[in-house]
C-alpha atoms as a PDB file:
ATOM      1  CA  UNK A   1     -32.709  -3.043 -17.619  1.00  0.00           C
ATOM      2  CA  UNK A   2     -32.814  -0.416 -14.788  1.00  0.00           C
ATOM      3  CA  UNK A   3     -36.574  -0.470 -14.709  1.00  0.00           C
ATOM      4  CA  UNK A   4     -36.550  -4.852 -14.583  1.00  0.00           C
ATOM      5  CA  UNK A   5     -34.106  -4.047 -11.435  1.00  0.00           C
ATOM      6  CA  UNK A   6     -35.938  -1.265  -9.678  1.00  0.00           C
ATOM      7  CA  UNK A   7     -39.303  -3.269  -9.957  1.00  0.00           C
ATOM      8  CA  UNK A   8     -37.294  -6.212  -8.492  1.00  0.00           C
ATOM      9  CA  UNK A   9     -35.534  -3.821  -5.623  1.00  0.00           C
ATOM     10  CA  UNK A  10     -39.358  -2.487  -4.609  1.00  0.00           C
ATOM     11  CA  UNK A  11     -40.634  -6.124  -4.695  1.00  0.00           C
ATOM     12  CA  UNK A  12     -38.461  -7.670  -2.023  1.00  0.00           C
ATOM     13  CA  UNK A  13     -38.816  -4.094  -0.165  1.00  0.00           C
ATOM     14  CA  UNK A  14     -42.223  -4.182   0.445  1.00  0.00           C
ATOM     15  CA  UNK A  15     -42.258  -8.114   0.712  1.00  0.00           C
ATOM     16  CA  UNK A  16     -39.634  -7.641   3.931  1.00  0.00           C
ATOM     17  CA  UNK A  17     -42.120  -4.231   4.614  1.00  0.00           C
ATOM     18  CA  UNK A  18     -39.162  -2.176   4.359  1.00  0.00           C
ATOM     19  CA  UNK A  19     -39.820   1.785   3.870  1.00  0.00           C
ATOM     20  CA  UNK A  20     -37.676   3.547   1.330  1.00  0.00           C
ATOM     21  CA  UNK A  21     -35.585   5.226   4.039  1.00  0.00           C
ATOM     22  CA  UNK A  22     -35.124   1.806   6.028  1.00  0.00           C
ATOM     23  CA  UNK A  23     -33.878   0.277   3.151  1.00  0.00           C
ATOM     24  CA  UNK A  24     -31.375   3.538   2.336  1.00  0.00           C
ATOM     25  CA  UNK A  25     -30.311   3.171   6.226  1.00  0.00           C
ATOM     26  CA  UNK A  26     -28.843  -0.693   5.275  1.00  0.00           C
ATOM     27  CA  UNK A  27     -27.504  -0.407   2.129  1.00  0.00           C
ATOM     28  CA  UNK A  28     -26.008   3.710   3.167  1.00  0.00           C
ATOM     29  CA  UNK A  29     -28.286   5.432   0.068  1.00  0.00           C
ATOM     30  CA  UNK A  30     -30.932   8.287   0.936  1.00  0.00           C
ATOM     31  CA  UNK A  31     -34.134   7.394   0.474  1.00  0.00           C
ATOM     32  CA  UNK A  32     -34.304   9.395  -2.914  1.00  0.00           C
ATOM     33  CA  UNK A  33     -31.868   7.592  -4.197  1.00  0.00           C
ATOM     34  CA  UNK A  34     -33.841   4.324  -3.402  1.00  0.00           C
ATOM     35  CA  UNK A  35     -36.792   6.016  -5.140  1.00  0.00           C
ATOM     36  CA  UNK A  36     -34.785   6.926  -8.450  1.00  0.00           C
ATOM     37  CA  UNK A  37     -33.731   3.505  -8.285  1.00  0.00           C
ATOM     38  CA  UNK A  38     -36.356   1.985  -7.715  1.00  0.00           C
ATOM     39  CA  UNK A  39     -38.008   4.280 -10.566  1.00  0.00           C
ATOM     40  CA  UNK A  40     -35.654   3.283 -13.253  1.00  0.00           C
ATOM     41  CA  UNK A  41     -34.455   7.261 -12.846  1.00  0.00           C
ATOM     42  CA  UNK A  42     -30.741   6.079 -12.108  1.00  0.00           C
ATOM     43  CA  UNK A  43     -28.685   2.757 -12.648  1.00  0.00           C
ATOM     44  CA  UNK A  44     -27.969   0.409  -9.912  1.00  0.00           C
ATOM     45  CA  UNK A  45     -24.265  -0.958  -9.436  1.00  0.00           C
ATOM     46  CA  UNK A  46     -23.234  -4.211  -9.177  1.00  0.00           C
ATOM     47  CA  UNK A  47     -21.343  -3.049  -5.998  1.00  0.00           C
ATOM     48  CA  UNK A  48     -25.198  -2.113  -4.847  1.00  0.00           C
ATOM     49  CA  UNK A  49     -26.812  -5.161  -5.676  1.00  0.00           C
ATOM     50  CA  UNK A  50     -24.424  -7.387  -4.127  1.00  0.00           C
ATOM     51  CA  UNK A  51     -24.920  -5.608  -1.042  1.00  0.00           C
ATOM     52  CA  UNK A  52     -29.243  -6.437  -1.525  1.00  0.00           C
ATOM     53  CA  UNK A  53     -28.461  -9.966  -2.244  1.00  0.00           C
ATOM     54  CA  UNK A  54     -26.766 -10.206   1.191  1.00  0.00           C
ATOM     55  CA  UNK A  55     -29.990  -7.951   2.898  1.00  0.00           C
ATOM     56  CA  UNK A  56     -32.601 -10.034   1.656  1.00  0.00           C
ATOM     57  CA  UNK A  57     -30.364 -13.640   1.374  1.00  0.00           C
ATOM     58  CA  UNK A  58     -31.131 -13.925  -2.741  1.00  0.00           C
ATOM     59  CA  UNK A  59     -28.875 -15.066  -5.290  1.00  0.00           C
ATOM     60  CA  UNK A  60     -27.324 -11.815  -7.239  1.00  0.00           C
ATOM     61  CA  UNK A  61     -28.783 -13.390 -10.609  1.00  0.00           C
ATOM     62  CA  UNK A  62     -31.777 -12.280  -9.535  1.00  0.00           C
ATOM     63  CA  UNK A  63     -31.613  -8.852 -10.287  1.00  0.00           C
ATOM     64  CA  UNK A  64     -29.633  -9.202 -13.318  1.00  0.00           C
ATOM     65  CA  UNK A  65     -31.824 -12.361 -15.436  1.00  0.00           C
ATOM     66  CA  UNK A  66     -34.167 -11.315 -17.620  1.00  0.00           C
ATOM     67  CA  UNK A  67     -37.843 -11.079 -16.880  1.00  0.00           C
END
């Protein structure tokens, strides 16, 4: 699942042509961390995606349905 989420997290990113460390400044994450993410490297919180539902204006579900 954390790769399906950290594709989905990089789409919308580069749709809004967000950098790594623009994105890190909204949501308060470096921009390593968005990389990892992003990466499938580390899991993503609920808490977290919440908070990129309300950046980019998507439902949550988005994130967590499957392919």
């Amino acid at each position: 699942m954390c790769i399906d989420v950290g594709k989905r997290i990089k789409r919308l990113r580069k749709q809004q042509k967000l950098s790594q460390r623009q994105l890190g400044e909204l949501t308060g994450k470096s921009q390593e961390t968005i990389s990892r993410m992003e990466n499938g490297k580390i899991g993503v919180s609920l808490v977290f995606l919440n908070k990129l539902s309300k950046i980019f204006k998507i439902p949550l579900d988005y994130f967590l349905k499957q392919k």
